[in-house]
Protein backbone atom coordinates (compact mmCIF):
# COMPACT_ATOMS: atom_id res chain seq x y z
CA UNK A 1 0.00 0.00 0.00
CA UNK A 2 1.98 2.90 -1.04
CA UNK A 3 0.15 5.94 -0.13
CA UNK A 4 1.13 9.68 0.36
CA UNK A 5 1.68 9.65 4.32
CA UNK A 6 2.48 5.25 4.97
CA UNK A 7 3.79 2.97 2.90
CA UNK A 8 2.15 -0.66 4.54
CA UNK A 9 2.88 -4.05 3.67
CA UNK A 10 0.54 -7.61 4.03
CA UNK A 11 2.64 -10.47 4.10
CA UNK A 12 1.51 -14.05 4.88
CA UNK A 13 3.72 -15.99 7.26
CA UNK A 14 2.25 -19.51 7.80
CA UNK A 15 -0.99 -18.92 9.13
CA UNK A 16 -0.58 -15.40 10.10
CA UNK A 17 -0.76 -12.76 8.58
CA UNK A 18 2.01 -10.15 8.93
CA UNK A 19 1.76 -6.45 8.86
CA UNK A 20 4.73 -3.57 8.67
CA UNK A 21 4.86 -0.03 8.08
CA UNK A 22 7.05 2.99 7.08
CA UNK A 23 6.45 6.67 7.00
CA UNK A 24 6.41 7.34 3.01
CA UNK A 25 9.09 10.39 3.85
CA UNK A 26 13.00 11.21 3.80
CA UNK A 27 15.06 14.54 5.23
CA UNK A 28 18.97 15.32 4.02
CA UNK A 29 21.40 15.90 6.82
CA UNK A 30 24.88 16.92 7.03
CA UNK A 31 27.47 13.69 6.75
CA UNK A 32 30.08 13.11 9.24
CA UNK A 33 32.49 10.36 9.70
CA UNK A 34 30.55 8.76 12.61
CA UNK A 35 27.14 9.09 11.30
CA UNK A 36 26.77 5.78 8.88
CA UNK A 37 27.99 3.47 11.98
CA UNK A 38 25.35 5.56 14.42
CA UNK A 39 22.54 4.81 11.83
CA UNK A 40 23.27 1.38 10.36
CA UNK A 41 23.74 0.56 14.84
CA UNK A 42 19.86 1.90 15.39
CA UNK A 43 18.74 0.33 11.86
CA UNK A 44 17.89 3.25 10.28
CA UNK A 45 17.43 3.21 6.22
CA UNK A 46 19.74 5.35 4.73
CA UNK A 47 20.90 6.44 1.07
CA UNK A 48 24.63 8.70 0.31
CA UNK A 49 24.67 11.40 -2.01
CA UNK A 50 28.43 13.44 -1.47
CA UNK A 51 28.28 15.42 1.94
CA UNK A 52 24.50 14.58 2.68
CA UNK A 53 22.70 11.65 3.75
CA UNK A 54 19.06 11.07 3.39
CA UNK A 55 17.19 8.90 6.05
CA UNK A 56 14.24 7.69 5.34
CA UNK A 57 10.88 5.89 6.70
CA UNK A 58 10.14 6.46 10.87
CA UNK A 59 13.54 7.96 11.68
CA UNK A 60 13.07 10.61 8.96
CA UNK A 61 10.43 11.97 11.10
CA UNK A 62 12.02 11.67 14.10
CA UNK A 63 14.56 13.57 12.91
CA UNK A 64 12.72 16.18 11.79
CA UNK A 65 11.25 16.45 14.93
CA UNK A 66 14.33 17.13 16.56
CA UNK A 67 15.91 19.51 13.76
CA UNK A 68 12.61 21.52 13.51
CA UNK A 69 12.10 21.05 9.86
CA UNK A 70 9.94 19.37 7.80
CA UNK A 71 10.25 16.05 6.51
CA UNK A 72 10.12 15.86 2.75
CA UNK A 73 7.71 13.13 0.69
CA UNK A 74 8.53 11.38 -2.08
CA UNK A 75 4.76 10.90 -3.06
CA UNK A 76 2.78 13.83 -2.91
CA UNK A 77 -1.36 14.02 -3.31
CA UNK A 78 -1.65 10.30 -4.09
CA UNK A 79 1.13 10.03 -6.83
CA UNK A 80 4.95 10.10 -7.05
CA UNK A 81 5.33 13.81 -6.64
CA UNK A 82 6.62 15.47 -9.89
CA UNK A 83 8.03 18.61 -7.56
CA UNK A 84 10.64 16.58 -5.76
CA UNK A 85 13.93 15.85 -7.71
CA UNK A 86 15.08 13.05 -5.19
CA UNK A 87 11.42 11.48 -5.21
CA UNK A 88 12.40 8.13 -6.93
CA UNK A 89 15.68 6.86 -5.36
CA UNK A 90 13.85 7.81 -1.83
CA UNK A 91 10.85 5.59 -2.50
CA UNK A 92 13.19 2.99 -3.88
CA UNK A 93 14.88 2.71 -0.59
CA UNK A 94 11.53 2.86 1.03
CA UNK A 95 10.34 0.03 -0.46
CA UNK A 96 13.29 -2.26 -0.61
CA UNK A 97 13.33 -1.52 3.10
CA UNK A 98 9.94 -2.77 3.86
CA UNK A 99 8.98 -5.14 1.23
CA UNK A 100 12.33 -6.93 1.25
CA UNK A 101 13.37 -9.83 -0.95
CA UNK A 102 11.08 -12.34 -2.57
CA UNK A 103 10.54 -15.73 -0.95
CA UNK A 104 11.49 -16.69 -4.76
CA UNK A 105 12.24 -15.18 -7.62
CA UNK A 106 8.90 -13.84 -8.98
CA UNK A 107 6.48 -14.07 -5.85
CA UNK A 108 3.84 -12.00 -7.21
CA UNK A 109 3.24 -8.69 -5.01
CA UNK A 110 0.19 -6.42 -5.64
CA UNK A 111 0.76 -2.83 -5.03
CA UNK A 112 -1.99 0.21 -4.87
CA UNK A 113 -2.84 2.78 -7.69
CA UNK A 114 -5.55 5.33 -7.10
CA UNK A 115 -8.26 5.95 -9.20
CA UNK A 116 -8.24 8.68 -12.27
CA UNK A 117 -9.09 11.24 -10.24
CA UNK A 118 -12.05 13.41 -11.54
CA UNK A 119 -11.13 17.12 -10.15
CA UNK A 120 -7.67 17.46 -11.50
CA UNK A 121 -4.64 16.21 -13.89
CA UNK A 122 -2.65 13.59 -12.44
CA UNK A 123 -0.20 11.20 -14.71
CA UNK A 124 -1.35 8.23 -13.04
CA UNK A 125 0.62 5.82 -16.20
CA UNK A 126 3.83 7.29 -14.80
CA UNK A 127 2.84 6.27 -11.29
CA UNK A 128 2.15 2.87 -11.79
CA UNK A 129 4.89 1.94 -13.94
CA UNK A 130 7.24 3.66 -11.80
CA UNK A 131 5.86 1.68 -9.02
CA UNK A 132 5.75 -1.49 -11.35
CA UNK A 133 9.80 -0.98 -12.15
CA UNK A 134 10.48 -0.28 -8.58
CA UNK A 135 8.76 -3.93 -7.63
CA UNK A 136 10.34 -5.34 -10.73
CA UNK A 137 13.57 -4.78 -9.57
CA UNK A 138 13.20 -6.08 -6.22
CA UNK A 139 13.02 -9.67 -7.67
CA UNK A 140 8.94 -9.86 -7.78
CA UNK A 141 5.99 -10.11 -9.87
CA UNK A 142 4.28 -6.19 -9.82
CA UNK A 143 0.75 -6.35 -10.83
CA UNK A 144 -1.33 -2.96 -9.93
CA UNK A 145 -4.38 -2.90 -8.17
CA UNK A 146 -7.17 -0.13 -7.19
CA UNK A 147 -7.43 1.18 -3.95
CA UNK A 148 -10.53 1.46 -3.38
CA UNK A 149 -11.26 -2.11 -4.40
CA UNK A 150 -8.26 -3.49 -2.17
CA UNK A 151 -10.59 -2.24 0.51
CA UNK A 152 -13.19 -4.54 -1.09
CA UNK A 153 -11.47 -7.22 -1.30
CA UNK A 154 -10.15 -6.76 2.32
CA UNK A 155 -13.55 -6.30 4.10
CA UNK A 156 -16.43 -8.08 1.49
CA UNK A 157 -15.45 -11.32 1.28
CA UNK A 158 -18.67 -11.99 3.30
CA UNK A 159 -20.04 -10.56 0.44
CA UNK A 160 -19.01 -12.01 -2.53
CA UNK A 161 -16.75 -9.10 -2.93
CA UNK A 162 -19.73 -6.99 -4.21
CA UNK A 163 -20.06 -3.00 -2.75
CA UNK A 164 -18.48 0.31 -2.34
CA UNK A 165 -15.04 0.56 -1.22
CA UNK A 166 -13.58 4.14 0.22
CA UNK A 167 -10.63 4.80 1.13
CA UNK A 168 -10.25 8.44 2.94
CA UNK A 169 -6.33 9.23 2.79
CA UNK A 170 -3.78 12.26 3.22
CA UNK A 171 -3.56 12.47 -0.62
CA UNK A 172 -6.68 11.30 -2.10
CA UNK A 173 -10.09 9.80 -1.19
CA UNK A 174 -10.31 6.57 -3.59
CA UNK A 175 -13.96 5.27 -4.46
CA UNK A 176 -14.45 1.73 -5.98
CA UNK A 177 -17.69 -0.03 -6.95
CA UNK A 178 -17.31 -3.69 -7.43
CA UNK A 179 -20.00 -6.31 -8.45
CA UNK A 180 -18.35 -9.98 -7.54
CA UNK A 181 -14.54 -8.72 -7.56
CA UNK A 182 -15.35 -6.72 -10.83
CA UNK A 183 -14.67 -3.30 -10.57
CA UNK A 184 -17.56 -1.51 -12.10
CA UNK A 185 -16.57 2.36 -11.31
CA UNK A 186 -13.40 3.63 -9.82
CA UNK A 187 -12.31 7.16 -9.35
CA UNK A 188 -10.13 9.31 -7.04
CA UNK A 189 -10.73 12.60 -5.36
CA UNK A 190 -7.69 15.04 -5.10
CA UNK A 191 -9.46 16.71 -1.39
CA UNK A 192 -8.50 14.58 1.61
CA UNK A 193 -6.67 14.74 5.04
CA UNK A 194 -4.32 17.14 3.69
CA UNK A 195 -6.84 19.21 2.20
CA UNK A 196 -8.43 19.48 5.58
CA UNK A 197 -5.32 20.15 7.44
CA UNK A 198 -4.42 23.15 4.81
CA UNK A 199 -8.21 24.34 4.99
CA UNK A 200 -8.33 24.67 8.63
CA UNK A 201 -4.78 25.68 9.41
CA UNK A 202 -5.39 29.09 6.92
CA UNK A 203 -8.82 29.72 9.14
CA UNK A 204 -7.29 29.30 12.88
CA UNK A 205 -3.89 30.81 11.59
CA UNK A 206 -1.56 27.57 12.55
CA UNK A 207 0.86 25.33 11.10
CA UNK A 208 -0.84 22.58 8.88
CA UNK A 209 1.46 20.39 10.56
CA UNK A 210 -0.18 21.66 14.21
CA UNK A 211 -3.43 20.73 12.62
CA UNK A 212 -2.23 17.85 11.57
CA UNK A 213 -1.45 16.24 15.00
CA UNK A 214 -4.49 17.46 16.85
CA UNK A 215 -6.53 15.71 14.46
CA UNK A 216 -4.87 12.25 14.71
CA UNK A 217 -4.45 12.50 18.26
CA UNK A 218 -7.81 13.81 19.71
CA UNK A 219 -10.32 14.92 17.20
CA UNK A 220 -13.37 13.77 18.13
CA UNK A 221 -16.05 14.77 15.64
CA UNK A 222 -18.88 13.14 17.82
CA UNK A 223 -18.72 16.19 20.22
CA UNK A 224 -20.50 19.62 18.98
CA UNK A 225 -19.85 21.61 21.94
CA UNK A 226 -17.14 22.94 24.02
CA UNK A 227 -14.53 22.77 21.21
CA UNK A 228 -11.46 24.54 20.68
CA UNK A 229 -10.67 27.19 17.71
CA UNK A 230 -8.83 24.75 16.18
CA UNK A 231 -11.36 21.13 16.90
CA UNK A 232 -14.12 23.38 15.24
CA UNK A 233 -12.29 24.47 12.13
CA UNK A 234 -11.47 20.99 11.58
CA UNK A 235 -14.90 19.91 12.14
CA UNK A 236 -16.30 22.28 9.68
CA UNK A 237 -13.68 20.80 7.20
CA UNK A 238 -14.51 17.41 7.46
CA UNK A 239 -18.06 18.57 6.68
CA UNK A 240 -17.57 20.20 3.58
CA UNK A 241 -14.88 17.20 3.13
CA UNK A 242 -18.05 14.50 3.19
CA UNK A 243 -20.06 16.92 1.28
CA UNK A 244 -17.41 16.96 -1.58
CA UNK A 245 -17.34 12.98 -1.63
CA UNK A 246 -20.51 12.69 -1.16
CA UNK A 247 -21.25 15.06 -4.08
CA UNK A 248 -19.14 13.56 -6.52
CA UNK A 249 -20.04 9.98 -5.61
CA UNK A 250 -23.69 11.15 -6.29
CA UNK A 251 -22.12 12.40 -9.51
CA UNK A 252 -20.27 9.88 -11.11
CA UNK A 253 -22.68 6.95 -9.93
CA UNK A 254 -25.60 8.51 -11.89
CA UNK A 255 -23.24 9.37 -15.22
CA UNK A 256 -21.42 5.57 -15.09
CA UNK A 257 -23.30 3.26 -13.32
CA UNK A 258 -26.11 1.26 -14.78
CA UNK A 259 -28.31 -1.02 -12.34
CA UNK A 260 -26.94 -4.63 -11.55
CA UNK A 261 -28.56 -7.43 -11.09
CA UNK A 262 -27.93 -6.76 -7.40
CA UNK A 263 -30.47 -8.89 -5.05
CA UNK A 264 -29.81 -6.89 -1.58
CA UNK A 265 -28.50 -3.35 -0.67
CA UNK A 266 -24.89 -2.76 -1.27
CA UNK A 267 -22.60 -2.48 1.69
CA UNK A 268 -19.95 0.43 1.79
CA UNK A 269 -16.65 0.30 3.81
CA UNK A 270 -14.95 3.11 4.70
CA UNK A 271 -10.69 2.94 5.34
CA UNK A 272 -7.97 5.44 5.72
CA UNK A 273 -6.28 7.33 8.41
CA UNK A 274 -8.87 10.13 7.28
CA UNK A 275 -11.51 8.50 8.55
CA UNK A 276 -10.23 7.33 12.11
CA UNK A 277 -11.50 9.91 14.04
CA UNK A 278 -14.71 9.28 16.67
CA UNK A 279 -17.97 10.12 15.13
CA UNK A 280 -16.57 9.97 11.47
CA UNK A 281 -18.82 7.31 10.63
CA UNK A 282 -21.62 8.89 11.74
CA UNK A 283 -21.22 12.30 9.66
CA UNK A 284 -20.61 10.23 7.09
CA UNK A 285 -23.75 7.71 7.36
CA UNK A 286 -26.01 10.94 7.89
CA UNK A 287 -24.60 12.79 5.02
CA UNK A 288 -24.87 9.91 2.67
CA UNK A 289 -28.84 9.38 4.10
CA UNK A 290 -29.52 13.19 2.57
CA UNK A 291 -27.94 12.15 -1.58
CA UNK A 292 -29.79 9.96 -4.38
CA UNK A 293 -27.78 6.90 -5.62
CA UNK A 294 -29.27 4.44 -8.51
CA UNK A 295 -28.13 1.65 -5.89
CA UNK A 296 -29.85 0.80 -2.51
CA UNK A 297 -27.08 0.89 -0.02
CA UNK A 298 -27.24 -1.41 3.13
CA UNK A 299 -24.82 -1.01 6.07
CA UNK A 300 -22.30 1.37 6.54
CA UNK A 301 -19.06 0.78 8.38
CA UNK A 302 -15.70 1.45 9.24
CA UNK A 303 -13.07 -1.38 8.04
CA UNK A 304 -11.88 -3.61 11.09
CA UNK A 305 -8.22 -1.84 10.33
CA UNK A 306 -8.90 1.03 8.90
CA UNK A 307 -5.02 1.97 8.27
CA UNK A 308 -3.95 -1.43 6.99
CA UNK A 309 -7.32 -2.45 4.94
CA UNK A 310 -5.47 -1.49 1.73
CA UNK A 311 -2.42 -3.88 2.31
CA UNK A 312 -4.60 -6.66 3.05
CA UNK A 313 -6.67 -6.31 0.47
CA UNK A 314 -3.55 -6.53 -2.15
CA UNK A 315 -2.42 -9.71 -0.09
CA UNK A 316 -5.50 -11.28 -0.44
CA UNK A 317 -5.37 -10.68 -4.49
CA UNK A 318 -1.96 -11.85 -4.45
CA UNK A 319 -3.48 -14.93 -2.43
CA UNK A 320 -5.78 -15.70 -5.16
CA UNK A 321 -3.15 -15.21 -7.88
CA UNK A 322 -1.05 -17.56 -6.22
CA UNK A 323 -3.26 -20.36 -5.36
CA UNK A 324 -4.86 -20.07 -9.19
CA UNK A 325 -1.54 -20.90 -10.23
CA UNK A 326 -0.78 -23.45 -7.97
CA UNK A 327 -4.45 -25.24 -8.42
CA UNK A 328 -5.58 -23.87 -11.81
CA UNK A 329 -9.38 -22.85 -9.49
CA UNK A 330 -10.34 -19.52 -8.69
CA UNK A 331 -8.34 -18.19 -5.45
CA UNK A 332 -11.19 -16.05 -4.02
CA UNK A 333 -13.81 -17.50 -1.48
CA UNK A 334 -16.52 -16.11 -3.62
């Protein structure tokens, strides 16, 4: 799962199942002759370039904690960001740091794209073949595969993999509409966390990054009184946020969707750090109750992990890959 803020990885070890995780940032520092032996001691992923180094993953924030700067991203608003010159080696070493080496040579791994997104340019090809090169080299099978239906096929097995998958992240909010595994409708929105944390840091006159950690850390968007400057900008952000989705979901469902031959209301699963905060669901299940859909839509809920849903659902279509080839049947419990 290689999103703007996290880059997670699913990984089946016997019977369990195995989950890791790396900030999806890097920050340059000055190199001195004791540095590389102080950061290979504490494990800390590392690339040379001349006098600098650049550390990457969870000690890349941790230094930039300490230094007071900010930590720099090689992926930027969903995609590999086109702004920052050291963008590909960094997310090289990010994944060869998490993902490792291949079990054998051409273990297929499944890795997330978002969704064209409908309210702005993005050069999603270059993404995913990046990506796809990137997995390549690290001795594996790439094949690419939609966020929004990774959620699906993370949380709907239950359901013949047949729903609405969203995924509400610091880049994007992904949407996926899948009739048994199918993907029907897929699309991306460019407003997310980081939208939010921008929107309300210009109205209380703070940091983004400020924002940023209140919202994480305490936000609780169940509570309508007694909030702080800053709790109440953010709570009017995630309401025009859930409008926006909302909106467009209303939108592109009526332009691209025809009716199924769907027997029983469609489920929807919401994932993504986005969407962690108390009373989410609820804004979200009472602004969705107030739009017009050409689907019926049954329950709404949060995935069980709402911050790893997207790494399991790629293992369990790398599951099904696998076992197809090893039985020549279907892999999915459908």
């Amino acid at each position: 799962d290689v999103g703007t803020s996290f880059v997670r990885f699913a990984e089946r070890q016997g019977q369990d199942i195995m989950l890791r995780s790396e900030r999806n940032a890097f920050i340059d520092i000055e190199r001195y002759g004791f540095t590389e032996a102080m950061l290979t001691k504490v494990q800390a992923e590392y690339a040379r370039d001349g006098d600098h180094l650049y550390i990457v993953g969870n000690k890349a924030m941790q230094f930039a904690q300490v230094l007071g700067r900010d930590a720099r991203r090689p992926v930027s608003s969903g995609i590999i960001s086109p702004s920052e010159k050291e963008a590909l080696p960094m997310i090289e070493l990010i994944l060869k740091g998490i993902v490792g080496s291949p079990r054998y040579e051409g273990e297929t791994l499944y890795y997330s794209v978002p969704g064209s997104p409908v309210d702005a340019e993005a050069n999603l090809v270059y993404h995913e073949k990046i990506l796809q090169s990137l997995v390549q080299k690290l001795g594996y099978t790439p094949r690419p595969l939609n966020e929004g239906l990774a959620v699906i096929f993370s949380e709907l097995a239950d359901h013949r993999f047949t729903g609405v998958g969203m995924s509400f992240r610091g880049g994007m909010v992904n949407v996926c509409f899948a009739f048994l595994s199918v993907p029907v409708l897929t699309f991306s929105l460019t407003r997310a966390g980081d939208w939010i944390d921008q929107q309300a840091a210009m109205a209380v006159g703070e940091k983004a990054s400020l924002i940023c950690s209140i919202k994480e850390e305490m936000l609780d968007l169940s509570k309508s009184d007694g909030l702080s400057k800053i709790e109440g900008a953010l709570s009017i952000c995630y309401d025009k946020l859930v409008g926006y989705v909302l909106e467009n979901v209303s939108n592109e469902f009526a332009k691209r969707v025809k009716m199924p031959g769907v027997s029983e209301p469609l489920p929807i699963v919401l994932g993504g750090g986005t969407a962690l905060p108390r009373g989410f669901l609820g804004r979200f299940a009472e602004a969705l109750r107030q739009i017009d859909l050409p689907l019926e839509i049954g329950p709404v809920r949060m995935a069980k992990d709402p911050l790893s849903c997207v790494a399991a659902g790629a293992l369990v279509a790398a599951q099904a890959e696998e076992q197809g080839k090893e039985t020549g049947e279907p892999g999915f419990p459908i």
